[in-house]
PDB file of N, CA and C in Angstrom:
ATOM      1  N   UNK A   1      98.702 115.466  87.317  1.00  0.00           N
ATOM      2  CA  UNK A   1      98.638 116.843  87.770  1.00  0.00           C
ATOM      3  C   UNK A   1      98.028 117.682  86.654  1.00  0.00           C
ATOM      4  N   UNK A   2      96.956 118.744  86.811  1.00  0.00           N
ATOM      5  CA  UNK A   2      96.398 119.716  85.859  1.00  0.00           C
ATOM      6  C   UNK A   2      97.540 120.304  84.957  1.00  0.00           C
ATOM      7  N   UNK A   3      96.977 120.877  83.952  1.00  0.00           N
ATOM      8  CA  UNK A   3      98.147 121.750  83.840  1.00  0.00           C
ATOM      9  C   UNK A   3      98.205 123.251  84.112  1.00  0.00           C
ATOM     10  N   UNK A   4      99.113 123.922  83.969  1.00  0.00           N
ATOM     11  CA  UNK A   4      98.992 125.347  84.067  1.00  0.00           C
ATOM     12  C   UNK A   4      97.736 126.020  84.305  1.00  0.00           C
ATOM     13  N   UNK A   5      97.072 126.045  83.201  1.00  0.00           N
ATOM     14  CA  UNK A   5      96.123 126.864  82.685  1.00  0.00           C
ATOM     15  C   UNK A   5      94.513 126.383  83.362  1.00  0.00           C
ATOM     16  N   UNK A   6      94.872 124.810  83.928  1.00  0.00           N
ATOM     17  CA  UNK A   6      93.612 124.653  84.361  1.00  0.00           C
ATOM     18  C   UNK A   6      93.554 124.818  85.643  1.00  0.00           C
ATOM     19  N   UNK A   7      94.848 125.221  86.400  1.00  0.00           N
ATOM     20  CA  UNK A   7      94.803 125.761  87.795  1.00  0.00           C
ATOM     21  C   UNK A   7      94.460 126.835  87.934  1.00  0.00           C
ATOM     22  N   UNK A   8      94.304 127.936  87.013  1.00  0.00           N
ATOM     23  CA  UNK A   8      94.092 129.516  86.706  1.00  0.00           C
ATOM     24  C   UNK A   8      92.825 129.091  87.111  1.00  0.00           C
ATOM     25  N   UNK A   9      91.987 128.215  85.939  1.00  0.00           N
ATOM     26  CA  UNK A   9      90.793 127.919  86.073  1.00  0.00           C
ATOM     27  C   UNK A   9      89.984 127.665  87.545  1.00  0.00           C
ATOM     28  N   UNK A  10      90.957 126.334  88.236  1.00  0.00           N
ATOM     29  CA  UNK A  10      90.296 126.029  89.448  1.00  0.00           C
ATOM     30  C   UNK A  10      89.960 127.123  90.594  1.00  0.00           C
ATOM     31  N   UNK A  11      90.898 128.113  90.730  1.00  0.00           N
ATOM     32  CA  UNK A  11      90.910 129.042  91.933  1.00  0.00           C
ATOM     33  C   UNK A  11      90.462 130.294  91.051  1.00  0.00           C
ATOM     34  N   UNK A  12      89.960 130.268  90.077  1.00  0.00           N
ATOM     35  CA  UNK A  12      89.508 131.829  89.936  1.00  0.00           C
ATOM     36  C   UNK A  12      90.427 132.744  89.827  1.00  0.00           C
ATOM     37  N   UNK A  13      91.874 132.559  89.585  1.00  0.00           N
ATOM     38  CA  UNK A  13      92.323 134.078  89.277  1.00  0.00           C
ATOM     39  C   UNK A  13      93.755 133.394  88.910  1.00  0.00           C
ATOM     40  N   UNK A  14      94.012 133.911  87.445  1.00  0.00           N
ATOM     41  CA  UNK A  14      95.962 133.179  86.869  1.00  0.00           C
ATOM     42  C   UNK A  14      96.835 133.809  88.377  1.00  0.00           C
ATOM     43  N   UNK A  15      96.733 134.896  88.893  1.00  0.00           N
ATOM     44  CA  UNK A  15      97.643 135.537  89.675  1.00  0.00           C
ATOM     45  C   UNK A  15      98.554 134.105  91.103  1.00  0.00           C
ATOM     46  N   UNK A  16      97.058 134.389  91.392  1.00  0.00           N
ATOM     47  CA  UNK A  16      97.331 133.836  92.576  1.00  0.00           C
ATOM     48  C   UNK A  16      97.685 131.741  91.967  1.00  0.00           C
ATOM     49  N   UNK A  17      97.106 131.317  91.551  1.00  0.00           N
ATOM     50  CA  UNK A  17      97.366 130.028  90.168  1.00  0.00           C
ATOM     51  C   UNK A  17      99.196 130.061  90.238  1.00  0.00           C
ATOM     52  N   UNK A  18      99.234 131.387  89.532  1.00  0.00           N
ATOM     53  CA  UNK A  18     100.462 131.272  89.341  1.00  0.00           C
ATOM     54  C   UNK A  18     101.421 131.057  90.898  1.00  0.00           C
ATOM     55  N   UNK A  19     101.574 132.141  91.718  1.00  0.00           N
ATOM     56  CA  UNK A  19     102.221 132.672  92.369  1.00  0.00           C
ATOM     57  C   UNK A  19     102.110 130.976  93.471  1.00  0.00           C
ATOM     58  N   UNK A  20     101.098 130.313  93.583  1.00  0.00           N
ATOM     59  CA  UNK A  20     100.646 128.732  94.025  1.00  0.00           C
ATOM     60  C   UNK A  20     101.792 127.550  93.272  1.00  0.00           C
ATOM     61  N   UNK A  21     101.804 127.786  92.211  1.00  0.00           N
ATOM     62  CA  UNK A  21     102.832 126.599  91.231  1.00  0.00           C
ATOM     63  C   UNK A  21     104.340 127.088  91.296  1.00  0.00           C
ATOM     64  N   UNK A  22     104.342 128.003  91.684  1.00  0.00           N
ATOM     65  CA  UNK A  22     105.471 128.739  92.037  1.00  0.00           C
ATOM     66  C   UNK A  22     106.736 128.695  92.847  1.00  0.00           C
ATOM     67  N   UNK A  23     105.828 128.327  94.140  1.00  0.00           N
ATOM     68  CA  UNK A  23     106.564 127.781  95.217  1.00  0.00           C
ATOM     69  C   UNK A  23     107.033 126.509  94.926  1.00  0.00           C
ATOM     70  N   UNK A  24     106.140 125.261  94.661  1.00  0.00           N
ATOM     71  CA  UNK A  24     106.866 124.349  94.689  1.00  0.00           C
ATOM     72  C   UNK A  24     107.697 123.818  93.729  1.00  0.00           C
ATOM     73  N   UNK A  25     107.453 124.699  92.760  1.00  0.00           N
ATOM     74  CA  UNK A  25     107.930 124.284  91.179  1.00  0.00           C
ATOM     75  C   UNK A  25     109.128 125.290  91.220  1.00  0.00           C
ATOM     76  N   UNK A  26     109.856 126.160  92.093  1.00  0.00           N
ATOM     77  CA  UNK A  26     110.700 127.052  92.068  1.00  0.00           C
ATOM     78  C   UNK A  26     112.094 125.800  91.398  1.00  0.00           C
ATOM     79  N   UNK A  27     112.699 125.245  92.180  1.00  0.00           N
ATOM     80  CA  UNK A  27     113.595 124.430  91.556  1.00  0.00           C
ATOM     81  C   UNK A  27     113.660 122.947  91.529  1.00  0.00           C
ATOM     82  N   UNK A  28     112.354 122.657  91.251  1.00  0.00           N
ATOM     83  CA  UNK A  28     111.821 121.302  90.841  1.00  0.00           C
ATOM     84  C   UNK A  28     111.951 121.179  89.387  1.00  0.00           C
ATOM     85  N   UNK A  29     112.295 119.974  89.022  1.00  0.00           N
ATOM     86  CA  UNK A  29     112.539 119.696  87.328  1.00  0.00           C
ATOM     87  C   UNK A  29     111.131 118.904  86.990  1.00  0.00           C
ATOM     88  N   UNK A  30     110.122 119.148  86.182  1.00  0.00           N
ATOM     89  CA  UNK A  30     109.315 118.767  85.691  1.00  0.00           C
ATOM     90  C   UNK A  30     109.068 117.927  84.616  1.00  0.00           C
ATOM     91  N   UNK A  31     108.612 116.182  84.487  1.00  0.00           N
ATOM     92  CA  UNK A  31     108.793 115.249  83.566  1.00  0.00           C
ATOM     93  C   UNK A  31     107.344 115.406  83.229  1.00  0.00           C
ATOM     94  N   UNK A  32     107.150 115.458  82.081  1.00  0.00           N
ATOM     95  CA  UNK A  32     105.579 114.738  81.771  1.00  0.00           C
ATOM     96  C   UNK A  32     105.370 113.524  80.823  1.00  0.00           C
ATOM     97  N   UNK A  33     105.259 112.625  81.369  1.00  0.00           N
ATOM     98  CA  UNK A  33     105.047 111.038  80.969  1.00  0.00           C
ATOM     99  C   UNK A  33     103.641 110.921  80.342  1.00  0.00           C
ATOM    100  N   UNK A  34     103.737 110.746  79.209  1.00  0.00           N
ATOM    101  CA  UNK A  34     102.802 110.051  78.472  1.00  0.00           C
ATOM    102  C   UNK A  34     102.782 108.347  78.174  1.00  0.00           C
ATOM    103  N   UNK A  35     101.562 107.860  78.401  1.00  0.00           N
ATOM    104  CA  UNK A  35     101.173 106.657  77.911  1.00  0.00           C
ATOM    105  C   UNK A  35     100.252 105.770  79.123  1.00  0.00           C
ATOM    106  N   UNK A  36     100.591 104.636  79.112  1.00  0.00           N
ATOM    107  CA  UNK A  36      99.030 103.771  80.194  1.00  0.00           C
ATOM    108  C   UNK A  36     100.106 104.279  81.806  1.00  0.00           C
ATOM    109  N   UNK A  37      98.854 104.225  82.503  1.00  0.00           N
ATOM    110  CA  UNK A  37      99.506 104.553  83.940  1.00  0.00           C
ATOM    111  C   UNK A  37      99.548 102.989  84.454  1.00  0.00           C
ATOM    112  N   UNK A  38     100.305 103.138  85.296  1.00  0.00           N
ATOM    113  CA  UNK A  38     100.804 102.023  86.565  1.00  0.00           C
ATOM    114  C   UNK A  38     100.194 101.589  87.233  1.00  0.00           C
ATOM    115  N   UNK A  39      99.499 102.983  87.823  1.00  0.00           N
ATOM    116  CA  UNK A  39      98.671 102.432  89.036  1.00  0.00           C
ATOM    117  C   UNK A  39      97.099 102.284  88.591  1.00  0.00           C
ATOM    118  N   UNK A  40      97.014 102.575  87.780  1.00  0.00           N
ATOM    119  CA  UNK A  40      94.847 102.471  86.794  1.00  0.00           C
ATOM    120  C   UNK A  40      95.339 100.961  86.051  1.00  0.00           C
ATOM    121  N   UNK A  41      96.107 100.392  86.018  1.00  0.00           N
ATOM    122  CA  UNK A  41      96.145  98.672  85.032  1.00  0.00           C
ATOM    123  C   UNK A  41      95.319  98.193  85.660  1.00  0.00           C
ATOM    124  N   UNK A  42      94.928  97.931  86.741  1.00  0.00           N
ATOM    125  CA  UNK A  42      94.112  96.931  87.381  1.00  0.00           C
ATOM    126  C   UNK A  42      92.328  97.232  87.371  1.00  0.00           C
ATOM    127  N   UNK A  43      92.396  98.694  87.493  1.00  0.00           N
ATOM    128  CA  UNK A  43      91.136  99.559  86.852  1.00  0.00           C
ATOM    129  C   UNK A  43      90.744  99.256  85.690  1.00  0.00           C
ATOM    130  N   UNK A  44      91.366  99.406  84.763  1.00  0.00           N
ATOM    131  CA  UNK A  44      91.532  99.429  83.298  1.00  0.00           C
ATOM    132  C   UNK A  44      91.551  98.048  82.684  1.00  0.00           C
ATOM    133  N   UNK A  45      91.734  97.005  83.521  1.00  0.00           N
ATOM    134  CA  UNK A  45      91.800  95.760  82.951  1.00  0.00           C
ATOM    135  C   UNK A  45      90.486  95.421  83.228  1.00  0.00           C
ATOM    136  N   UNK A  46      89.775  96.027  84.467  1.00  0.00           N
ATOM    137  CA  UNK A  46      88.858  95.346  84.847  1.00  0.00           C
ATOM    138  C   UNK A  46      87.530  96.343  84.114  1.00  0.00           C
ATOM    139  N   UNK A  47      87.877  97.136  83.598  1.00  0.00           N
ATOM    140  CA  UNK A  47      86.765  97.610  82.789  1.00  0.00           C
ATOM    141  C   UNK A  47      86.895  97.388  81.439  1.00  0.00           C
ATOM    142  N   UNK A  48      87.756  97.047  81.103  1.00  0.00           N
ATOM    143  CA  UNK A  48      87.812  96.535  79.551  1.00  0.00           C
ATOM    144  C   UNK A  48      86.798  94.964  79.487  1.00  0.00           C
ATOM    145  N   UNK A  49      87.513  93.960  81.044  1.00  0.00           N
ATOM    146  CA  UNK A  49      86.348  92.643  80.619  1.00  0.00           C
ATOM    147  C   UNK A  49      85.067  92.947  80.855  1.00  0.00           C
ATOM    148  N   UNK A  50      84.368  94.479  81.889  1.00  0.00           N
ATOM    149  CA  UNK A  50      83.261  94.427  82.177  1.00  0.00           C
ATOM    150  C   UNK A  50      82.428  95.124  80.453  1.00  0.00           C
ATOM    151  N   UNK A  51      83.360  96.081  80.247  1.00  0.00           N
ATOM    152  CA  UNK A  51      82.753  96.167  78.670  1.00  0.00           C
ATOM    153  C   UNK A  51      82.950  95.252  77.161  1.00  0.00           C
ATOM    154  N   UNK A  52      83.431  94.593  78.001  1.00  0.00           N
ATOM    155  CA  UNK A  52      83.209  93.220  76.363  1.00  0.00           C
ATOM    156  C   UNK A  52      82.510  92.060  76.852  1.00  0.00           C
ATOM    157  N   UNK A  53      81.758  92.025  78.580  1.00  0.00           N
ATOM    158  CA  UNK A  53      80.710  91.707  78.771  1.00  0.00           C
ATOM    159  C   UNK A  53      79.273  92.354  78.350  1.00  0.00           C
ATOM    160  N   UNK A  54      79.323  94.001  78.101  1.00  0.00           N
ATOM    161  CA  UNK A  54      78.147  94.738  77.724  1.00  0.00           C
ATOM    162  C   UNK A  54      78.038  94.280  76.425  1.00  0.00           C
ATOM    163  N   UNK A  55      79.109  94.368  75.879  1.00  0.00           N
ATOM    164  CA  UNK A  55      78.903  94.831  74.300  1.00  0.00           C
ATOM    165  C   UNK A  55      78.796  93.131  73.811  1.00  0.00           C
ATOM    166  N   UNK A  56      78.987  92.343  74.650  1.00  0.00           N
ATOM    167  CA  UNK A  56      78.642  90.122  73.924  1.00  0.00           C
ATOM    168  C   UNK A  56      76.942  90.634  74.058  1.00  0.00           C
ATOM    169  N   UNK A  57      77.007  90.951  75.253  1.00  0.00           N
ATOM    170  CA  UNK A  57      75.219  91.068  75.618  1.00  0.00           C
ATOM    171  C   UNK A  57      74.695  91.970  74.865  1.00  0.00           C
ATOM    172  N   UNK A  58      74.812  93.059  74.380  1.00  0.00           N
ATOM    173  CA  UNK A  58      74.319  93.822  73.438  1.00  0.00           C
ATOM    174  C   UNK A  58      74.216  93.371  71.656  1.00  0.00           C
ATOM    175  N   UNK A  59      75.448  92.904  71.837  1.00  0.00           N
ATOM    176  CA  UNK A  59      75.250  92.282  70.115  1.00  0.00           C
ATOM    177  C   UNK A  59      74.281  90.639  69.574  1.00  0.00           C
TER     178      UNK A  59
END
């Protein structure tokens, strides 16, 4: 999820940004998880062997 400040950004105006995160975030508890995601491993695995196929062929 964006954060704050880049939803101001998306719609053109903090007001309405705000008054949008508002509603659903009224008494929602908010976690922010850092580190590898769950669901991109299989993405992420598969672009790591396609780039250490570029970079055998490049060197």
């Amino acid at each position: 999820m964006p954060a704050p400040d880049d939803w101001a950004t998306a719609f053109g105006d903090a007001t309405v940004a705000a008054a949008m995160l508002d509603r659903p975030l009224h008494r929602a508890a908010v976690a922010g998880i850092d580190g590898p995601s769950y669901r991109l491993r299989g993405h992420q695995s598969q672009a790591e062997t396609i780039r250490a196929g570029v970079n055998a062929r490049v060197s």
